[in-house]
PDB file of N, CA and C in Angstrom:
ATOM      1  N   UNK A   1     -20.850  19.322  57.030  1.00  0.00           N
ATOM      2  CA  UNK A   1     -20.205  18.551  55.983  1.00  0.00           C
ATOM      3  C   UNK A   1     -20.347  17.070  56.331  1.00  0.00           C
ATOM      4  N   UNK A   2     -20.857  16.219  55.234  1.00  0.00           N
ATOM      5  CA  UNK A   2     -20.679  14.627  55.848  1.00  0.00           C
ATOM      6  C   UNK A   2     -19.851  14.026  55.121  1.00  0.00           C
ATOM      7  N   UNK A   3     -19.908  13.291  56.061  1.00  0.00           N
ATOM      8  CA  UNK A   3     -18.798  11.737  55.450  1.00  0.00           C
ATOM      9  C   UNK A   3     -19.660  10.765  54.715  1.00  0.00           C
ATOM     10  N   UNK A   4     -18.898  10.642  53.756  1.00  0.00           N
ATOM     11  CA  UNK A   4     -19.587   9.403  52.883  1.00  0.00           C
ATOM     12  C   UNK A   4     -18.337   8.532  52.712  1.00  0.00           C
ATOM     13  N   UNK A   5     -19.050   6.887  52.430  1.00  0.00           N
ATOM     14  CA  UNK A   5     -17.661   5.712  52.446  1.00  0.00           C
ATOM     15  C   UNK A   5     -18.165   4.930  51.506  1.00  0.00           C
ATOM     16  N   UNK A   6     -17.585   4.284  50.777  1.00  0.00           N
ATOM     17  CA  UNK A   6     -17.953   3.169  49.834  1.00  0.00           C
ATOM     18  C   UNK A   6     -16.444   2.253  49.623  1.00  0.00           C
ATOM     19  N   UNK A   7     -17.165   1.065  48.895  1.00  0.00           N
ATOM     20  CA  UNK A   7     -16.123  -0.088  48.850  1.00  0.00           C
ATOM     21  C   UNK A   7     -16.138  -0.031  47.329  1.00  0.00           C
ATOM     22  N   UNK A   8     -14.608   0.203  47.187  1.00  0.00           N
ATOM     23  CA  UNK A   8     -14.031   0.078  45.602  1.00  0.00           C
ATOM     24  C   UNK A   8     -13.438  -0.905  44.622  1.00  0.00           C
ATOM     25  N   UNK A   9     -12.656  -0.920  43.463  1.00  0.00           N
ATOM     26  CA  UNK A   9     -11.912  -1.772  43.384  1.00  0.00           C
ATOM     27  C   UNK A   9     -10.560  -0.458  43.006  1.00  0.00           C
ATOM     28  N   UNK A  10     -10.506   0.353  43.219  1.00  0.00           N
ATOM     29  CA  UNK A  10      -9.637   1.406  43.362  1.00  0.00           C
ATOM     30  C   UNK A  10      -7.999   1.053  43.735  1.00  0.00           C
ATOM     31  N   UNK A  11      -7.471  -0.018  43.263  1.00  0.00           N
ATOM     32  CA  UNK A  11      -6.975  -0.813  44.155  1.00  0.00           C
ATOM     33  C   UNK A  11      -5.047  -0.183  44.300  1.00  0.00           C
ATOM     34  N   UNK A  12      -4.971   0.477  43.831  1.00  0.00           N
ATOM     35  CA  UNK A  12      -3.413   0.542  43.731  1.00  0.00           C
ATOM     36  C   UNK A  12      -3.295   2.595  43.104  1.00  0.00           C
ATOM     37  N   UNK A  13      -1.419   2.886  42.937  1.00  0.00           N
ATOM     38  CA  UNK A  13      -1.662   4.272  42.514  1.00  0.00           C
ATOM     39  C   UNK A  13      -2.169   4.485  41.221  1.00  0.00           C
ATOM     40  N   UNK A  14      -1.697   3.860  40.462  1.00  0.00           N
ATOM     41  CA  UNK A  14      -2.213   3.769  39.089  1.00  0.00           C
ATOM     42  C   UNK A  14      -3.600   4.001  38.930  1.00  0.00           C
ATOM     43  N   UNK A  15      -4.668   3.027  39.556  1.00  0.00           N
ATOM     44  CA  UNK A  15      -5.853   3.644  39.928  1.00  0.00           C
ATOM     45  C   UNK A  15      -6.220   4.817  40.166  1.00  0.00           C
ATOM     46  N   UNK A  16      -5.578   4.800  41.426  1.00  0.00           N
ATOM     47  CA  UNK A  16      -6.088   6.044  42.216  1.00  0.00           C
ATOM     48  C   UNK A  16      -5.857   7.725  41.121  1.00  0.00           C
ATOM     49  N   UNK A  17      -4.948   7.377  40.001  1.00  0.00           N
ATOM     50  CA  UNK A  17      -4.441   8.799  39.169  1.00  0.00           C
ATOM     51  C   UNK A  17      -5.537   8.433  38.329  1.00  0.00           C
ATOM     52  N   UNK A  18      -5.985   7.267  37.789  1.00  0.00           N
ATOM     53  CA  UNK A  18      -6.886   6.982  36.705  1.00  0.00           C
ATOM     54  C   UNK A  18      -8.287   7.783  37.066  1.00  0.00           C
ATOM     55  N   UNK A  19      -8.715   6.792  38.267  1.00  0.00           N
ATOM     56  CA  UNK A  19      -9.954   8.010  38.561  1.00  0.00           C
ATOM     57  C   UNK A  19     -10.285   9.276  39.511  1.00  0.00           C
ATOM     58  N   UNK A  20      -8.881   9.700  39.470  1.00  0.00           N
ATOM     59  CA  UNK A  20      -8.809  11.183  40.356  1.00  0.00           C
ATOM     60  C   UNK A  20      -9.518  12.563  39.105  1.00  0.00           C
ATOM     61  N   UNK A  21      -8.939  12.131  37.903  1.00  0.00           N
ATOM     62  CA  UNK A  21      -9.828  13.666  36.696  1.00  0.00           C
ATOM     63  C   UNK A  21     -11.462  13.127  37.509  1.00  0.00           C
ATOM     64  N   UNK A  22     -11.323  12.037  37.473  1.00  0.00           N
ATOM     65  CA  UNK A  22     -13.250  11.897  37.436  1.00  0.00           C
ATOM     66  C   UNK A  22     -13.513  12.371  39.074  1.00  0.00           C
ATOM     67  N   UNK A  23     -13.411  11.649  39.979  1.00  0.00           N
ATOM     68  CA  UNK A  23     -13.186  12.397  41.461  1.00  0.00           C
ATOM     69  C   UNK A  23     -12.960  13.943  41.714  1.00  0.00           C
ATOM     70  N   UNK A  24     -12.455  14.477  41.104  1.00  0.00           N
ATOM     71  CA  UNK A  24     -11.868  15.921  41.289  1.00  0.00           C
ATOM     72  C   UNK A  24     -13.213  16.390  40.498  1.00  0.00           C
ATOM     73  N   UNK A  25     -13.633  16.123  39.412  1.00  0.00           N
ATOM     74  CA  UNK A  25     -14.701  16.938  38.922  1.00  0.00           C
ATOM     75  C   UNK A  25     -16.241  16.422  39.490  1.00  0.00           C
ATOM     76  N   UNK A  26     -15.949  15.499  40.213  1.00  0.00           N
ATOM     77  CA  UNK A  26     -17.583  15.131  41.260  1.00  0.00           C
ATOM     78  C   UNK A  26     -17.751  15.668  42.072  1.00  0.00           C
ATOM     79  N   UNK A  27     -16.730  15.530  42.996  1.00  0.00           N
ATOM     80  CA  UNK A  27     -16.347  16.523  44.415  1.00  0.00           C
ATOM     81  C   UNK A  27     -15.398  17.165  44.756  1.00  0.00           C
ATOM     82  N   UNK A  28     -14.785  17.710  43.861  1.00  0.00           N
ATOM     83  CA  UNK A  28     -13.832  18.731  44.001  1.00  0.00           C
ATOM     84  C   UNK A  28     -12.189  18.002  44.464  1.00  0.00           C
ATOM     85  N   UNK A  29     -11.221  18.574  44.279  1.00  0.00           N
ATOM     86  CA  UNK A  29     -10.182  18.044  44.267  1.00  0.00           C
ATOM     87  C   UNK A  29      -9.871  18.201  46.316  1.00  0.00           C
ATOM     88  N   UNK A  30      -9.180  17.426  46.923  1.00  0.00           N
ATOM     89  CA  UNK A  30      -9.342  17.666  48.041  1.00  0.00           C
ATOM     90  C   UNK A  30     -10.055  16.766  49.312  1.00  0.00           C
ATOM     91  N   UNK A  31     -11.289  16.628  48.650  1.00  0.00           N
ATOM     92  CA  UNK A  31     -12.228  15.972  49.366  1.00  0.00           C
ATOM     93  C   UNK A  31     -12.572  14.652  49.207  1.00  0.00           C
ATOM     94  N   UNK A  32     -11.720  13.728  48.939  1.00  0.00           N
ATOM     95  CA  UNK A  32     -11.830  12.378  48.610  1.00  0.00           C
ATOM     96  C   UNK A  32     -10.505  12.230  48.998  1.00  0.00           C
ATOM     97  N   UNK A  33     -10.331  10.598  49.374  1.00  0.00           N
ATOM     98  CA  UNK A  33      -9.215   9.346  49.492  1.00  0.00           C
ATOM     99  C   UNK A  33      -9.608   8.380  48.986  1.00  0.00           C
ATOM    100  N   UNK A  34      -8.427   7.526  48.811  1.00  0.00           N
ATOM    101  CA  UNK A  34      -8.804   6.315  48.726  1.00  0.00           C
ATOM    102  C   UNK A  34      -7.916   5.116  49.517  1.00  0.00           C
ATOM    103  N   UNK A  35      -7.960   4.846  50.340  1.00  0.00           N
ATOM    104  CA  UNK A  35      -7.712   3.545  51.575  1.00  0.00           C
ATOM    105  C   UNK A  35      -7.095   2.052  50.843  1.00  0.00           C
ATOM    106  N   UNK A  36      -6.005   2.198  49.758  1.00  0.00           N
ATOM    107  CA  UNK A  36      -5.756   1.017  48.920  1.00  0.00           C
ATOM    108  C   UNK A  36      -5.069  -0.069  49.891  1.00  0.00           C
ATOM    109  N   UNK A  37      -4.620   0.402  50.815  1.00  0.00           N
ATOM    110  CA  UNK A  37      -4.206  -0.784  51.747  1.00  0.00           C
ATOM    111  C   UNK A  37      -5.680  -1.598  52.912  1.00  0.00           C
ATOM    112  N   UNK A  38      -6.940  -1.070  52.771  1.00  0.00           N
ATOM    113  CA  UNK A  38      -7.871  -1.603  53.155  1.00  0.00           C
ATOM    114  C   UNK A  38      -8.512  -2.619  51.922  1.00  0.00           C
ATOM    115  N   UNK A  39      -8.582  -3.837  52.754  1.00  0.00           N
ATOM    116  CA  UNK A  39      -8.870  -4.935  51.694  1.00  0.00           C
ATOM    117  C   UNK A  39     -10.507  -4.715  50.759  1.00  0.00           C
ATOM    118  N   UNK A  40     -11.520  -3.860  51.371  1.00  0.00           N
ATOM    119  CA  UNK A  40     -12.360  -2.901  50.742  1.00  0.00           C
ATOM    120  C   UNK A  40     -11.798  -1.694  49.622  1.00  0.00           C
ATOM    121  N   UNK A  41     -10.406  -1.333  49.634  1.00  0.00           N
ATOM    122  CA  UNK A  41     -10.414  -0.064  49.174  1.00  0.00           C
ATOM    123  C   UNK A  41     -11.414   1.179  49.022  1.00  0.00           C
ATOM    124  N   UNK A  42     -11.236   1.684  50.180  1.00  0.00           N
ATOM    125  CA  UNK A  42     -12.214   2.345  51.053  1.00  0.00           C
ATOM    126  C   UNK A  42     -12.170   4.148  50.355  1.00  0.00           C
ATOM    127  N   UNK A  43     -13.026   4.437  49.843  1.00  0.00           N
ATOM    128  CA  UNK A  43     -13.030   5.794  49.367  1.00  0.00           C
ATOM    129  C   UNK A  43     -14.092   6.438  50.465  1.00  0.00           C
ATOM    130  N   UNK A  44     -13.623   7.392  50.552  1.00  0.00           N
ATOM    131  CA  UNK A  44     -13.711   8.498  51.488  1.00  0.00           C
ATOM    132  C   UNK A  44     -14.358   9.875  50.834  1.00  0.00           C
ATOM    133  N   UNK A  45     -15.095  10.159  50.959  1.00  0.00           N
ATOM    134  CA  UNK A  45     -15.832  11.465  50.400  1.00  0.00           C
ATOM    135  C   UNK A  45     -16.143  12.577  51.639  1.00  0.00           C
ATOM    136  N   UNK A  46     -15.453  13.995  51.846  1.00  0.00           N
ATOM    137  CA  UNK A  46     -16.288  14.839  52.867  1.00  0.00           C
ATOM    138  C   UNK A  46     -16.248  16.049  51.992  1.00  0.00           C
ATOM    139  N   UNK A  47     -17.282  15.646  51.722  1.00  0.00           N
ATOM    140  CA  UNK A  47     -17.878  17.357  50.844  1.00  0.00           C
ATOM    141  C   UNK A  47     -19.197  17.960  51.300  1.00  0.00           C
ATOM    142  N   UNK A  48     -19.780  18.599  51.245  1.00  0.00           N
ATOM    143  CA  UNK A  48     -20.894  19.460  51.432  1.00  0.00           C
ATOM    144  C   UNK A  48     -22.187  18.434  50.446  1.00  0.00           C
ATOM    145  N   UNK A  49     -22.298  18.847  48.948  1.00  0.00           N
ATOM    146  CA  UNK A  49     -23.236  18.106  48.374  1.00  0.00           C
ATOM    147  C   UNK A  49     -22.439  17.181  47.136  1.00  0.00           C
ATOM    148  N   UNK A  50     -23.309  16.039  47.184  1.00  0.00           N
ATOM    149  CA  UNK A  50     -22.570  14.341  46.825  1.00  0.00           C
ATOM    150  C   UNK A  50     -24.029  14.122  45.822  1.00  0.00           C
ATOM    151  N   UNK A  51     -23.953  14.074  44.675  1.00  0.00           N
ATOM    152  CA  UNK A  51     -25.082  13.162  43.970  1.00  0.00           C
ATOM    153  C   UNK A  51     -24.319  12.130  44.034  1.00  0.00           C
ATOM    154  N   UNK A  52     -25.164  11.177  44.761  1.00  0.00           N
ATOM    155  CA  UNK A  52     -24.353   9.802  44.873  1.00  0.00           C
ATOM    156  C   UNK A  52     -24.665   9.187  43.658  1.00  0.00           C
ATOM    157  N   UNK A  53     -25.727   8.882  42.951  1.00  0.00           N
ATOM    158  CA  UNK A  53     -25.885   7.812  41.728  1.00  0.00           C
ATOM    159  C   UNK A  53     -25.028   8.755  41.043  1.00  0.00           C
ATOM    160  N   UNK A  54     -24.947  10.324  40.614  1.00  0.00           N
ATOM    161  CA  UNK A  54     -24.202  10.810  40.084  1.00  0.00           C
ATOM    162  C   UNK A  54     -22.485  10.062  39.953  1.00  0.00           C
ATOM    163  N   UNK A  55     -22.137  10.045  41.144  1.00  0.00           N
ATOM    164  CA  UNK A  55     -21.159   9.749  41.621  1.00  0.00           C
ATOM    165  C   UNK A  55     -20.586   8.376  41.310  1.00  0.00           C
ATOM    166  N   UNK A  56     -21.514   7.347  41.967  1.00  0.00           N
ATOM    167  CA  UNK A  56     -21.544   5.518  41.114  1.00  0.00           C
ATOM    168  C   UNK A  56     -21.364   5.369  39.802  1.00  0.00           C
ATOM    169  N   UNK A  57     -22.115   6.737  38.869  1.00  0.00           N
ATOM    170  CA  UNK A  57     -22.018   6.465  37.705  1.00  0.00           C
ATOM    171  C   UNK A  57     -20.747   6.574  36.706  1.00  0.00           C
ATOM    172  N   UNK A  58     -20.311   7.937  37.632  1.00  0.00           N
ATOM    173  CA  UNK A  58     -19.127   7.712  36.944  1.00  0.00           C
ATOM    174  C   UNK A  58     -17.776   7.448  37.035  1.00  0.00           C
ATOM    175  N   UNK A  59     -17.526   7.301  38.769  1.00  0.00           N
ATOM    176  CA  UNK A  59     -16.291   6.112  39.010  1.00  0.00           C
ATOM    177  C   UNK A  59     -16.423   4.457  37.921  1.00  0.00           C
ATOM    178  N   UNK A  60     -17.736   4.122  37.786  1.00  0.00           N
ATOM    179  CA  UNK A  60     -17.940   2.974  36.891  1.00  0.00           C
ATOM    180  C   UNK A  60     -17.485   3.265  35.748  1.00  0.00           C
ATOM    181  N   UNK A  61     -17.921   4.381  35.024  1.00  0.00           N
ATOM    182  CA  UNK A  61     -17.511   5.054  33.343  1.00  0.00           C
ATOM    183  C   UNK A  61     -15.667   4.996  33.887  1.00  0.00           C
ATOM    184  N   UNK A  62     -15.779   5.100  34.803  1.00  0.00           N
ATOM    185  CA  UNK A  62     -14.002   5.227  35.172  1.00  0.00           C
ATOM    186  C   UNK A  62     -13.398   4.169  35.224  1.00  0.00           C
ATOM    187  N   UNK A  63     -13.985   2.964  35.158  1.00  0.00           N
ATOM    188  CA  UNK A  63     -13.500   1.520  35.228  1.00  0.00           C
ATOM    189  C   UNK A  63     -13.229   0.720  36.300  1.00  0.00           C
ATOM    190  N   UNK A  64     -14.335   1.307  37.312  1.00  0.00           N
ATOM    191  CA  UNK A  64     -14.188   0.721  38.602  1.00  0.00           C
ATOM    192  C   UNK A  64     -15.462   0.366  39.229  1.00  0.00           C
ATOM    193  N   UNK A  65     -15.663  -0.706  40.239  1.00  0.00           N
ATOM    194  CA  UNK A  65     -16.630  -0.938  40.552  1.00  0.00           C
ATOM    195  C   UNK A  65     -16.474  -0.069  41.940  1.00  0.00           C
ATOM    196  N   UNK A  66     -17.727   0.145  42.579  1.00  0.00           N
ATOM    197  CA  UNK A  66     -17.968   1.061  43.575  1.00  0.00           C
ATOM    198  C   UNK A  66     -19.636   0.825  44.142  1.00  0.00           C
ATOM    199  N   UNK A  67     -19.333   1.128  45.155  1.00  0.00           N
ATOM    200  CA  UNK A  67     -20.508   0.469  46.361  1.00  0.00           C
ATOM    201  C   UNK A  67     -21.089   1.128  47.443  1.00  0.00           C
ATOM    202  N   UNK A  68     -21.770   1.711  48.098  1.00  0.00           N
ATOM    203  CA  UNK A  68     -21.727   2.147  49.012  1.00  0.00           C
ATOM    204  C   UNK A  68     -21.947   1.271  50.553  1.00  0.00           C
ATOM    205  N   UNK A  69     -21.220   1.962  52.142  1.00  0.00           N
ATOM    206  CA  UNK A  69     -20.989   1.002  52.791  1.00  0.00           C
ATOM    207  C   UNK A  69     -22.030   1.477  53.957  1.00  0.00           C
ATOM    208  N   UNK A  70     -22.703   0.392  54.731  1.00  0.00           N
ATOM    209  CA  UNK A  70     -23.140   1.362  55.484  1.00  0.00           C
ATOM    210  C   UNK A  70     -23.116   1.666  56.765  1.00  0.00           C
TER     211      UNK A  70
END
């Protein structure tokens, strides 16, 4: 299983409920965080398989910018 990290603007709870429907149906409910007290707001992914542009595309449709870190 790997770890994947990216820098968000995910920034608060309100967020974090906004794009959890979209999160939960990318990688399953479970396998993601999000780090709102890191001045990155640091999302956390450990799942098995990640389409990442999949993934960029639609935290963005979600109203957030998102990055990967490396």
């Amino acid at each position: 299983m790997s770890t994947l990290r990216f820098k968000t603007t995910i920034n608060c709870s309100n967020c974090v409920r906004a794009v959890t429907p979209t999160l939960n149906q990318e990688v399953g409910a479970g396998n993601w965080q999000v780090d709102t007290a890191d001045t990155d707001k640091i999302l956390t992914i450990t799942s098995g398989q990640v389409f990442i542009d999949q993934l960029l595309t639609a935290v963005e449709e979600a109203g957030f910018k998102i990055s990967p870190l490396s």
